[in-house]
Protein backbone atom coordinates (compact mmCIF):
# COMPACT_ATOMS: atom_id res chain seq x y z
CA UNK A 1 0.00 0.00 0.00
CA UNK A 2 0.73 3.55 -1.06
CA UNK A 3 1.72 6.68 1.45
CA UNK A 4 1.16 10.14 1.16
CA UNK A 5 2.87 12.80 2.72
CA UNK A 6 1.31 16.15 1.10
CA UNK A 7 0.13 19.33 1.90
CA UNK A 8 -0.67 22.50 -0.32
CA UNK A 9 -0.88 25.82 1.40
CA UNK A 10 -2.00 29.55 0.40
CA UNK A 11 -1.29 31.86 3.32
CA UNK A 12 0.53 35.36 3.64
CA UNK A 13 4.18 35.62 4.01
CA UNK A 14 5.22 36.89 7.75
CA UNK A 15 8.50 37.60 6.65
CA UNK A 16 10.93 38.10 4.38
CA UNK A 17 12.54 35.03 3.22
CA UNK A 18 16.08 34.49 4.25
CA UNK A 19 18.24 32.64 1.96
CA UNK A 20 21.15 30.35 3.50
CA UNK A 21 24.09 27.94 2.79
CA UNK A 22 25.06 24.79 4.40
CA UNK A 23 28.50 23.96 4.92
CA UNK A 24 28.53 21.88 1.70
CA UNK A 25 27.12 24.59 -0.60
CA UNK A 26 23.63 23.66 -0.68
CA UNK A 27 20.80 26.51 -0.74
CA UNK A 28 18.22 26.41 1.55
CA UNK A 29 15.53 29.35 1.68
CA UNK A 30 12.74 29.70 4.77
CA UNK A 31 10.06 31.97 5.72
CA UNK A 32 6.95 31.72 7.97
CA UNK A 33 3.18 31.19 6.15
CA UNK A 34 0.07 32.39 7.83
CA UNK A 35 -2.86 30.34 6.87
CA UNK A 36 -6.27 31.97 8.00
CA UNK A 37 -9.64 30.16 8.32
CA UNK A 38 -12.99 32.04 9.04
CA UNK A 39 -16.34 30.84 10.08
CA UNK A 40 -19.11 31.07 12.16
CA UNK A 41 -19.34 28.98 15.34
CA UNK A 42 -22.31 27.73 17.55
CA UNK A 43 -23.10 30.40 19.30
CA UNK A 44 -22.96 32.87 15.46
CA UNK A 45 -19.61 34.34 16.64
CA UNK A 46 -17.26 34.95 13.58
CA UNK A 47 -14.46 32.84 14.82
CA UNK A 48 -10.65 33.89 13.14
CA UNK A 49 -7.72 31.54 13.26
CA UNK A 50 -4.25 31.65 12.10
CA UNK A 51 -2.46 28.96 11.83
CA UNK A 52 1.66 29.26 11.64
CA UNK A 53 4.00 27.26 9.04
CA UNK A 54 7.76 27.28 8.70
CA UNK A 55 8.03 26.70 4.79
CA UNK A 56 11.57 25.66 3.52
CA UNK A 57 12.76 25.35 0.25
CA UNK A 58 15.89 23.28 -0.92
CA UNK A 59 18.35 23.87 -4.15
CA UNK A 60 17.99 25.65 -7.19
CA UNK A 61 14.38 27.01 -5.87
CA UNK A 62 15.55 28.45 -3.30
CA UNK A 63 17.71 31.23 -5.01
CA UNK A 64 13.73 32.07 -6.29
CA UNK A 65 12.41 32.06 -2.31
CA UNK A 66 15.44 33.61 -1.10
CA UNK A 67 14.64 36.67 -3.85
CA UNK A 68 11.74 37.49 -4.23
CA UNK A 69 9.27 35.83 -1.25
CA UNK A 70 8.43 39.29 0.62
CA UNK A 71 6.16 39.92 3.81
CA UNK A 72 2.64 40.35 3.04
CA UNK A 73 2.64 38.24 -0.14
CA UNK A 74 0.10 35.84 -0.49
CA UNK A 75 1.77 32.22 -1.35
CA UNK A 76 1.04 29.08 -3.12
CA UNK A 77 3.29 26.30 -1.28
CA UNK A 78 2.98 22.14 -1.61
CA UNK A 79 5.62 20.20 -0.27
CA UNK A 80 5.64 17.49 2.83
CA UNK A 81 4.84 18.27 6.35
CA UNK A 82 6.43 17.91 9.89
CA UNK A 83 5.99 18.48 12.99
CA UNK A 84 7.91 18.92 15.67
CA UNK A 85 7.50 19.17 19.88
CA UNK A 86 9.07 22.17 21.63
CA UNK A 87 8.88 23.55 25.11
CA UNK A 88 8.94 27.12 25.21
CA UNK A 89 10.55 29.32 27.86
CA UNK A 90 7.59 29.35 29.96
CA UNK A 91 7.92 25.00 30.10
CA UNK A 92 4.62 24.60 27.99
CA UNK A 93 4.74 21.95 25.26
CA UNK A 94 4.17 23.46 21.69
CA UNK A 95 3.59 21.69 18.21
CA UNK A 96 5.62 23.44 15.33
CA UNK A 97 4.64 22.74 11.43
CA UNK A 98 7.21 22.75 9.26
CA UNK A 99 6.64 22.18 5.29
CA UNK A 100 9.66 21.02 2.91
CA UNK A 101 8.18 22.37 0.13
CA UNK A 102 8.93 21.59 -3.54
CA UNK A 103 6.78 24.06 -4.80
CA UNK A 104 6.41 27.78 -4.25
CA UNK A 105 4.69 30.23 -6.17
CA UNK A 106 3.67 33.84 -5.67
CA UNK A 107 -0.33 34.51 -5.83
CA UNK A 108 -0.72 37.71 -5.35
CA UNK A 109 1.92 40.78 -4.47
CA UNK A 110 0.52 43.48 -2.44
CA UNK A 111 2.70 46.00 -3.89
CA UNK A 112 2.12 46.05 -7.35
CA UNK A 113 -2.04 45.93 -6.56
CA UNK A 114 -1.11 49.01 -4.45
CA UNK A 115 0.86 50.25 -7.80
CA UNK A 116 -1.92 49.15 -10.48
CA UNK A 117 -5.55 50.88 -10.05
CA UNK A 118 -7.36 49.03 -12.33
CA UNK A 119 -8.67 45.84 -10.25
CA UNK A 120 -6.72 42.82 -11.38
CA UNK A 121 -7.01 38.87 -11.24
CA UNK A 122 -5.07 36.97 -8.98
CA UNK A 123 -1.39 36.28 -10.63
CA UNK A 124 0.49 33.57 -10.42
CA UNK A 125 4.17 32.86 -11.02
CA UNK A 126 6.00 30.27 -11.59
CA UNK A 127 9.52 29.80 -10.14
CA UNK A 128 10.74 28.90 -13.98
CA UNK A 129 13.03 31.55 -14.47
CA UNK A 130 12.13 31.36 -18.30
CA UNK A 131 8.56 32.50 -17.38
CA UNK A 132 10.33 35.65 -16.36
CA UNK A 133 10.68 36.34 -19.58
CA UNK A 134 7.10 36.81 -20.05
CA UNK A 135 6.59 40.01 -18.09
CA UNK A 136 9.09 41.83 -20.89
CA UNK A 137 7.41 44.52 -23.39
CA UNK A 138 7.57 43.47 -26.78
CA UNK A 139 10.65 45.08 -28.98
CA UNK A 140 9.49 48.42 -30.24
CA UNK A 141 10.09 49.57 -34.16
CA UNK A 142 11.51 53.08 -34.76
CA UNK A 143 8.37 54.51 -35.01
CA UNK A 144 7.25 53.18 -31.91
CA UNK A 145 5.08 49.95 -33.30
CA UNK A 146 5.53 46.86 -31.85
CA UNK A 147 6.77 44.24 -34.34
CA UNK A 148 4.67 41.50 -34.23
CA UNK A 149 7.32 39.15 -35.92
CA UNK A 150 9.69 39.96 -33.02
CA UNK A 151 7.08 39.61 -30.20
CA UNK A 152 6.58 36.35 -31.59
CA UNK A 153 10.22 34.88 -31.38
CA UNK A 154 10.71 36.88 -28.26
CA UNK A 155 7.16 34.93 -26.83
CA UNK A 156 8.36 32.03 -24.66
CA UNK A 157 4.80 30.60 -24.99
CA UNK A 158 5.17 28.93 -28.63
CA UNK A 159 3.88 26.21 -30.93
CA UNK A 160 5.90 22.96 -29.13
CA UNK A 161 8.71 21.17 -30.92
CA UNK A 162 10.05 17.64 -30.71
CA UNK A 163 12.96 18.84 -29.33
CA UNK A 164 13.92 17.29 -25.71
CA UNK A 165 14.08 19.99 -23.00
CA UNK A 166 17.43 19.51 -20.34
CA UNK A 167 16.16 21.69 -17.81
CA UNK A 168 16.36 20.41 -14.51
CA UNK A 169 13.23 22.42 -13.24
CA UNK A 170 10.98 20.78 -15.63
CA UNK A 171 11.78 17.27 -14.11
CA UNK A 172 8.89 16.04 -11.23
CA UNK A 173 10.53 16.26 -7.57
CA UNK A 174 9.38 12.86 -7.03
């Protein structure tokens, strides 16, 4: 029989993420996710709770984390979960959650809705540095036009090929 370890998250950021090393050179990227759930109990109270998750992100997606996951953003993250049994200064016994993730991804930036007035949809990016790409303006002709032969070779989102793709981010964690 099968086992699943798996748990996908979209919370706020309550930090900034902070981007380390090990002793051996591998990248490692964490930051704290804020989960809220709402609702009404028994009694019609509106009942708020947070719960707290120590997200960590290993290798080449980590330079991404370490970069550009700021406070306040909301985040997409799936990875595994742990947890872990501490006693705090005070001698009580706490439960910490702790997420290796293998997938981050930014929903939504609160800076750039606070930049943009016109309402916008909830954006997503991926952590494929070629997607990057997308967010560029489209080459410009003297006159100011935008070629629309140049946009297109420019466009990471073309027609496929046959050819075999060697990037390592492409490959499933798993």
């Amino acid at each position: 029989m099968g086992r699943l370890n798996k748990i996908m998250l979209i919370g706020n950021a309550g930090n900034d993420a902070e981007l380390r090393y090990t002793p051996s050179g591998d990248s490692v990227a964490s930051f704290n996710l804020a989960v809220n759930e709402n609702y009404t109990n028994r009694e019609g109270q509106q009942v708020d709770q947070t719960q707290w998750f120590r997200i960590s992100v290993w290798g080449r997606r980590s330079e991404f984390v370490g970069n550009y996951i700021k406070k306040g953003m909301q985040v997409y993250a799936e990875g595994r979960i742990k947890s872990n049994l501490y006693t705090d200064n005070s001698g009580e016994t706490k439960v910490s959650l702790e997420v290796n993730a293998y997938d981050v991804q930014i929903v939504q930036d609160p800076q750039q809705n606070s930049n943009n007035p016109m309402p916008s949809t909830t954006q997503t990016t991926n952590m494929n540095p070629q997607n990057q790409a997308s967010n560029l303006t489209p080459p410009t002709n003297a006159d100011g036009a935008s070629s629309s032969n140049e946009a297109q070779q420019n466009n990471p989102i073309s027609e496929p090929t046959n050819e075999q793709s060697s990037n390592e981010d492409d490959s499933l964690p798993w």
